[in-house]
C-alpha atoms as a PDB file:
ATOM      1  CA  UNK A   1       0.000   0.000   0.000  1.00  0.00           C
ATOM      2  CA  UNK A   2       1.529   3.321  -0.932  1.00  0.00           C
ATOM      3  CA  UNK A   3       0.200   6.695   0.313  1.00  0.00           C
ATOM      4  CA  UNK A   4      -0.297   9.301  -3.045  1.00  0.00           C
ATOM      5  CA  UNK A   5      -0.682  11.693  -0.587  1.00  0.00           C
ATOM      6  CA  UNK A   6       2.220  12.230   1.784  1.00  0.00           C
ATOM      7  CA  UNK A   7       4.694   9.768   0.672  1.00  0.00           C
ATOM      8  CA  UNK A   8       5.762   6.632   0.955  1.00  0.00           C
ATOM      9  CA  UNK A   9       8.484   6.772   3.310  1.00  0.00           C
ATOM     10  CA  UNK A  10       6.384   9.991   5.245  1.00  0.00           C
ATOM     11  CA  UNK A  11       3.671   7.684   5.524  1.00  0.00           C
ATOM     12  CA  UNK A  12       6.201   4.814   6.811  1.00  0.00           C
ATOM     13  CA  UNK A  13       7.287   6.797   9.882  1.00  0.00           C
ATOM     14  CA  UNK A  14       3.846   8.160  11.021  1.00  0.00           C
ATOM     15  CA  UNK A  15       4.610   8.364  14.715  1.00  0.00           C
ATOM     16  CA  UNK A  16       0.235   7.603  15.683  1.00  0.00           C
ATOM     17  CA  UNK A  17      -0.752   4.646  15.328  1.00  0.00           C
ATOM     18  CA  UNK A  18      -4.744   6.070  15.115  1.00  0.00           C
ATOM     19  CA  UNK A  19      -3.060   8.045  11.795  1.00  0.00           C
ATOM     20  CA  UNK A  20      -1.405   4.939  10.359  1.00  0.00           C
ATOM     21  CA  UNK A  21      -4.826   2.938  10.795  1.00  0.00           C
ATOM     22  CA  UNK A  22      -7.117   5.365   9.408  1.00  0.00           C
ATOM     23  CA  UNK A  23      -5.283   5.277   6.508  1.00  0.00           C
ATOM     24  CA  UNK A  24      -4.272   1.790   6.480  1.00  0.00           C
ATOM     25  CA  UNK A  25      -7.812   1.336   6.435  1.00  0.00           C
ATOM     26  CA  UNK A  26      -9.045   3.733   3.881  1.00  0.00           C
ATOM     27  CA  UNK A  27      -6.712   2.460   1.582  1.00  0.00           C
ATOM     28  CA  UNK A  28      -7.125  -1.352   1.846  1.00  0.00           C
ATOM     29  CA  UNK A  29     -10.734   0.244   0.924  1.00  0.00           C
ATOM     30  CA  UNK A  30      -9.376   0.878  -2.713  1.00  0.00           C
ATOM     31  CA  UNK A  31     -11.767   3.855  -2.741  1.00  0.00           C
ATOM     32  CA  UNK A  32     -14.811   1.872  -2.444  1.00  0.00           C
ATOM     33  CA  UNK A  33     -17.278   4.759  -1.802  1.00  0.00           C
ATOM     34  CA  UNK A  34     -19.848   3.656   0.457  1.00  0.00           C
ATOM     35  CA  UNK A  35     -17.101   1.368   3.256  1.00  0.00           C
ATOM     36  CA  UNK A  36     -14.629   4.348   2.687  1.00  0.00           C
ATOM     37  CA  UNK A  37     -17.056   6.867   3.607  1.00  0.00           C
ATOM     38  CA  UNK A  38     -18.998   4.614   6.483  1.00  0.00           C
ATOM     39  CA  UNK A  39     -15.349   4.139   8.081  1.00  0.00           C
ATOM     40  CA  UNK A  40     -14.758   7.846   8.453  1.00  0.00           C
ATOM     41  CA  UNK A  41     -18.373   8.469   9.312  1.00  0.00           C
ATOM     42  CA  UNK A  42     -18.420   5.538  12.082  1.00  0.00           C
ATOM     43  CA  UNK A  43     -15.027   6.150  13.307  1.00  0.00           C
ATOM     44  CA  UNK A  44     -16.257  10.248  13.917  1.00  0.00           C
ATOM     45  CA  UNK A  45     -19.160   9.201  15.352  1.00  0.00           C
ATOM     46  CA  UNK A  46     -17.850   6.702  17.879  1.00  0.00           C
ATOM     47  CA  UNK A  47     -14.542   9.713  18.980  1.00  0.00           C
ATOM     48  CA  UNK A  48     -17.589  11.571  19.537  1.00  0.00           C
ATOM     49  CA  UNK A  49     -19.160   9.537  21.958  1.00  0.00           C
ATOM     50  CA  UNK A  50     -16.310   8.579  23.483  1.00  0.00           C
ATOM     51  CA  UNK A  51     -15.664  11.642  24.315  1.00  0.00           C
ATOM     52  CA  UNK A  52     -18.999  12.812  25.502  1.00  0.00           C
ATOM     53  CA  UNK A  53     -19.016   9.560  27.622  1.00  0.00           C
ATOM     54  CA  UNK A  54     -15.599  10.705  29.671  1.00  0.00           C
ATOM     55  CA  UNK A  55     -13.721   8.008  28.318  1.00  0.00           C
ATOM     56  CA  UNK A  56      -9.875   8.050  29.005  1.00  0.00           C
ATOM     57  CA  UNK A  57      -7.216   7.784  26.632  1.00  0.00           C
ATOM     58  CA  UNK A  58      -6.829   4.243  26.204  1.00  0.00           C
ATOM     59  CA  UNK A  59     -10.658   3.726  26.504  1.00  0.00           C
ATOM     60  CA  UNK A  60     -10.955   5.581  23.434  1.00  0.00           C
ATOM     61  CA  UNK A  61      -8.052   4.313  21.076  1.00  0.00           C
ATOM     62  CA  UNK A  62      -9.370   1.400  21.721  1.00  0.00           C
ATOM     63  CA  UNK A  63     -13.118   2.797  21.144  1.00  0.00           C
ATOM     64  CA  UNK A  64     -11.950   4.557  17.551  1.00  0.00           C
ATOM     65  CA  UNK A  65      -9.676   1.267  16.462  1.00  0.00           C
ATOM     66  CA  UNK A  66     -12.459  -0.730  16.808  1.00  0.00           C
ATOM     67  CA  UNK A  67     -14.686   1.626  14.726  1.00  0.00           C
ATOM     68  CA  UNK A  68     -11.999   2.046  12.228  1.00  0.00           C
ATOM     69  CA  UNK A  69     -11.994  -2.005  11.292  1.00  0.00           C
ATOM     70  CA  UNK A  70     -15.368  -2.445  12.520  1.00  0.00           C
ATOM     71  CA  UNK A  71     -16.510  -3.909   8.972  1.00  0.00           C
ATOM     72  CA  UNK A  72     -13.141  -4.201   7.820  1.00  0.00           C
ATOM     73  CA  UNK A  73     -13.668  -7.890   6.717  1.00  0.00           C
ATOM     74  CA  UNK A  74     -16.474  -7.638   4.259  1.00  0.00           C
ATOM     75  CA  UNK A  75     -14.322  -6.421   1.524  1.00  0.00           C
ATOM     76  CA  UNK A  76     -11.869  -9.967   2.208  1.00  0.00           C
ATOM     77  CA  UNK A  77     -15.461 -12.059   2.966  1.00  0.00           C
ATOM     78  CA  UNK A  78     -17.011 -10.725  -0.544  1.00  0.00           C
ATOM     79  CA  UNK A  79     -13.648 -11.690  -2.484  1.00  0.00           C
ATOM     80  CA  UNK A  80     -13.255 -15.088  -0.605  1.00  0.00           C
ATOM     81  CA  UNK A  81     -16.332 -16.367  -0.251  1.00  0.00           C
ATOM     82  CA  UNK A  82     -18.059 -15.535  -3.696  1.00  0.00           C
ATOM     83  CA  UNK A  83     -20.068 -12.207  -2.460  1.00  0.00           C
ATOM     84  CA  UNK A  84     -21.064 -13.372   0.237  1.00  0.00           C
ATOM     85  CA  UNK A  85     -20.016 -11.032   3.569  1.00  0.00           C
ATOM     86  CA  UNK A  86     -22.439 -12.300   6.193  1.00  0.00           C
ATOM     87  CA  UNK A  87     -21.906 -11.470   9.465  1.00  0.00           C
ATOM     88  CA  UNK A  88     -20.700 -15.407  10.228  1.00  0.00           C
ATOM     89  CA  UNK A  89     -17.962 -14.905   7.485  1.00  0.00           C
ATOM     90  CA  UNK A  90     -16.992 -11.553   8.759  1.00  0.00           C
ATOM     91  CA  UNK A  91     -17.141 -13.112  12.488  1.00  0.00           C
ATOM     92  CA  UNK A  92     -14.522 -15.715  10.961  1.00  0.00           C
ATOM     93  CA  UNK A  93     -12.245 -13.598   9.661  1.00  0.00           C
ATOM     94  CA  UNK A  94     -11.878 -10.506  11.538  1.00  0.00           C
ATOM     95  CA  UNK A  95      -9.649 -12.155  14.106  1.00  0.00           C
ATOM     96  CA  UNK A  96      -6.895 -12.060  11.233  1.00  0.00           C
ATOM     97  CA  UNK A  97      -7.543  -9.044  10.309  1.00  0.00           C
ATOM     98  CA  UNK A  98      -7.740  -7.163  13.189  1.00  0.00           C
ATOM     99  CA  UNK A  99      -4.626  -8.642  14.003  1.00  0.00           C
ATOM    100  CA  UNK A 100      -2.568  -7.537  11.054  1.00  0.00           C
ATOM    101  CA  UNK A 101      -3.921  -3.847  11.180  1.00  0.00           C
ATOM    102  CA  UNK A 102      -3.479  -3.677  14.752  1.00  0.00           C
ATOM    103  CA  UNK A 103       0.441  -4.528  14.068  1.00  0.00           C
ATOM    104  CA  UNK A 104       1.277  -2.925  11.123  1.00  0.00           C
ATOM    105  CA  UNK A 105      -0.329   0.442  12.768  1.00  0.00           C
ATOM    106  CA  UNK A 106       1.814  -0.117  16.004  1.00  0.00           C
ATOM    107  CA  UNK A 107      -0.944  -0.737  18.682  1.00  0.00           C
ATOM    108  CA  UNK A 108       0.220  -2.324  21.439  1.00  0.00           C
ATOM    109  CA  UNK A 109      -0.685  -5.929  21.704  1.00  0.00           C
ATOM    110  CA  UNK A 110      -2.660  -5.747  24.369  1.00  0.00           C
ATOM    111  CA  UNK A 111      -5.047  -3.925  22.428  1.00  0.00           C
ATOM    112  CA  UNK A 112      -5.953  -6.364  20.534  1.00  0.00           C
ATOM    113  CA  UNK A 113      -8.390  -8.825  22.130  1.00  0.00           C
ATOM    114  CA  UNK A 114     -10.436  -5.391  23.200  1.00  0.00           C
ATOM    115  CA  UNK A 115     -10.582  -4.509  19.646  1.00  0.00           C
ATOM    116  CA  UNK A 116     -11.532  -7.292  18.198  1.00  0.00           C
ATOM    117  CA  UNK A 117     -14.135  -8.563  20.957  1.00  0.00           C
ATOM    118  CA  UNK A 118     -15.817  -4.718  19.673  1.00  0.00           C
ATOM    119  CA  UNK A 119     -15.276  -5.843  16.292  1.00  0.00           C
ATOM    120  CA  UNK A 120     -16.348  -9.207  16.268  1.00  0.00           C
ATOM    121  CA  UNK A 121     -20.182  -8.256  18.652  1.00  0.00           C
ATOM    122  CA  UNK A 122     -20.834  -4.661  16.810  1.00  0.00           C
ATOM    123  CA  UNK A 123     -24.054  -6.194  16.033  1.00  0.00           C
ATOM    124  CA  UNK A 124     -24.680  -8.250  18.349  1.00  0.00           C
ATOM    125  CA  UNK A 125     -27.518  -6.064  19.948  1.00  0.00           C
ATOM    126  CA  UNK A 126     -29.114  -7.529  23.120  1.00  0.00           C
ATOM    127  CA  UNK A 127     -27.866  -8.114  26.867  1.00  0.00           C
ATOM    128  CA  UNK A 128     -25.612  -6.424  28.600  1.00  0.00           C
ATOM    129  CA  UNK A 129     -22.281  -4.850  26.617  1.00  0.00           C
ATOM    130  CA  UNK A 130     -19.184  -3.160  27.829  1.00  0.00           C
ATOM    131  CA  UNK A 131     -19.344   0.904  27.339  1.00  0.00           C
ATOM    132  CA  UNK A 132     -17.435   0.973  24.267  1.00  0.00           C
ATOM    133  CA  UNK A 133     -19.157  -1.999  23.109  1.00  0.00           C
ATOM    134  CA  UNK A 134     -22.570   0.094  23.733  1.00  0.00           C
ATOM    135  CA  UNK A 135     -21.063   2.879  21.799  1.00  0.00           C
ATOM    136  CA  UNK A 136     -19.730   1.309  18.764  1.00  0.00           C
ATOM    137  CA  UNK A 137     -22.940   0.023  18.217  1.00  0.00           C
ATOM    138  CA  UNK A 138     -24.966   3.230  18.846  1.00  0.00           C
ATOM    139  CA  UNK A 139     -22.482   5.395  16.160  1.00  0.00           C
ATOM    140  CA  UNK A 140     -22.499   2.365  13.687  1.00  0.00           C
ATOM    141  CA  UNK A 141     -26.290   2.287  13.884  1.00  0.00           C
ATOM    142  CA  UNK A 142     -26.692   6.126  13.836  1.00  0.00           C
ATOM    143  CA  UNK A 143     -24.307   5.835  10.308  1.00  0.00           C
ATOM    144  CA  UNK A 144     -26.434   2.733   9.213  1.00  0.00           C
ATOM    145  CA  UNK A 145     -29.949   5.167   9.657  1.00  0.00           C
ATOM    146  CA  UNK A 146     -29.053   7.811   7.646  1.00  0.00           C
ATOM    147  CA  UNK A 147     -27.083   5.363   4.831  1.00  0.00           C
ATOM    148  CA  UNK A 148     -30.571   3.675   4.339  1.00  0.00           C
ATOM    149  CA  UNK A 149     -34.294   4.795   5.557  1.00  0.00           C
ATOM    150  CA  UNK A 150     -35.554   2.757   8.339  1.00  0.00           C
ATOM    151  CA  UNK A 151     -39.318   1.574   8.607  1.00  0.00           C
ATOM    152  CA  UNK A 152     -41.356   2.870  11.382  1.00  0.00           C
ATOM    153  CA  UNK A 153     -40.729  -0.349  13.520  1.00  0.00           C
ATOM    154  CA  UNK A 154     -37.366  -0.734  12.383  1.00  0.00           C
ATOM    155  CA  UNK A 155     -36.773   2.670  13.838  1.00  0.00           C
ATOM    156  CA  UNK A 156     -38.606   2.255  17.336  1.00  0.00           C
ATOM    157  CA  UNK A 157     -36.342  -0.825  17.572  1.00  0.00           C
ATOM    158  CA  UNK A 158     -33.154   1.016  16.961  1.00  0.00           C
ATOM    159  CA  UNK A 159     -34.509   4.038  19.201  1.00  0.00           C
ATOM    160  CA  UNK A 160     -34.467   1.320  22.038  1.00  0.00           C
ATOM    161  CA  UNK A 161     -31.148   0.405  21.839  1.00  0.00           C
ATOM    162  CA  UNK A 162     -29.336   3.254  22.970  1.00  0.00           C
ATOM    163  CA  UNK A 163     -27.765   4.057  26.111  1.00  0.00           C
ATOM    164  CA  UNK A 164     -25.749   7.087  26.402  1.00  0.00           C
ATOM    165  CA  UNK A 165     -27.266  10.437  26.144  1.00  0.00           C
ATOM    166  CA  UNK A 166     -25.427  11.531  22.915  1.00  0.00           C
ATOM    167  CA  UNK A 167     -26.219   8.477  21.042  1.00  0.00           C
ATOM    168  CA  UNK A 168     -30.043   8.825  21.910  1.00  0.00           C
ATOM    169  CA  UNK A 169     -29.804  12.955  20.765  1.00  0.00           C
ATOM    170  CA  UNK A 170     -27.639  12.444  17.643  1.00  0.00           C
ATOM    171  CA  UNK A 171     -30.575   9.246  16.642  1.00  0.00           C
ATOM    172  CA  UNK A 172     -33.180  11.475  17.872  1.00  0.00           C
ATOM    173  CA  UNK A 173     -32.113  13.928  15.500  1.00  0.00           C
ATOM    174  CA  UNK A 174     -32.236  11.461  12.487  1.00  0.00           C
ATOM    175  CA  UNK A 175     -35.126  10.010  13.601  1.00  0.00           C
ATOM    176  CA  UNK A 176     -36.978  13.325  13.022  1.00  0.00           C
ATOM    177  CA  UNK A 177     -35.905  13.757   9.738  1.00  0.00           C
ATOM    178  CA  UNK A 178     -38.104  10.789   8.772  1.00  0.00           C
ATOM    179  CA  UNK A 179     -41.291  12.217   9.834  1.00  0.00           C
END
């Protein structure tokens, strides 16, 4: 992967890891518009939170890598397995993944299972889920509402599964749009 904006060898010795990510990300992405834009969408989303939500500094590197390669395996699930990116695939892969983003960014190992336990349950939706677990899946559903219209139930479902008080306003706010 080379960098057309900065550089290769700039790009090399990016001293954030966050930095390296993003754009490790974005361009394993090839440009795809709608995972390139939901990344940067998601992973704003879910800084914001975290930060509304008092999270400390590790709490939210960890929060923001896991909503940078939160769907990171569909584009490898689509090219392995014929199309098909279902959540089992992407469940089966994302260990990997994770794994070899984590490292080539320069996160510390023990980063790693957190990351990917976000990664893995972003849609897993009921009982009880860690904090950044709660708010990875209130950005990536907030992103997911405004990407494509919800139905009226679909919506009072959705409405119900938020926790902290920035993820209800910022839905609340989309949710009005619709009617």
């Amino acid at each position: 992967m080379k960098s057309m904006c900065l550089g290769w060898r700039r790009w090399r010795k990016m001293k954030k890891p966050e930095t390296k990510l993003l754009l490790d990300a974005l361009l394993y992405e090839e440009g795809h518009p709608r995972r390139t834009q939901h990344i940067l969408k998601v992973y704003a989303l879910a800084k914001l939170l975290g930060e509304c939500s008092g999270l400390g500094e590790e709490e939210r590197q960890i929060l923001q890598a896991a909503a940078i390669l939160h769907d990171i395996p569909i584009k490898y699930c689509k090219e392995r397995y014929k199309g098909d990116a279902c959540q089992a695939n992407q469940q089966k892969e994302a260990p990997g993944l994770v794994r070899d983003f984590l490292q080539q960014a320069g996160y510390p190992p023990d980063y790693l299972p957190r990351v990917l336990e976000l990664v893995v349950n972003h849609h897993c939706y009921t009982g009880p889920h860690s904090q950044l677990l709660q708010l990875l899946i209130e950005a990536d559903l907030i992103v997911n509402a405004y990407e494509e219209p919800l139905s009226e139930e679909e919506r009072v479902y959705v409405r119900s599964l938020f926790h902290s008080d920035a993820g209800k306003e910022l839905f609340l706010l989309q949710d009005q749009r619709k009617t």
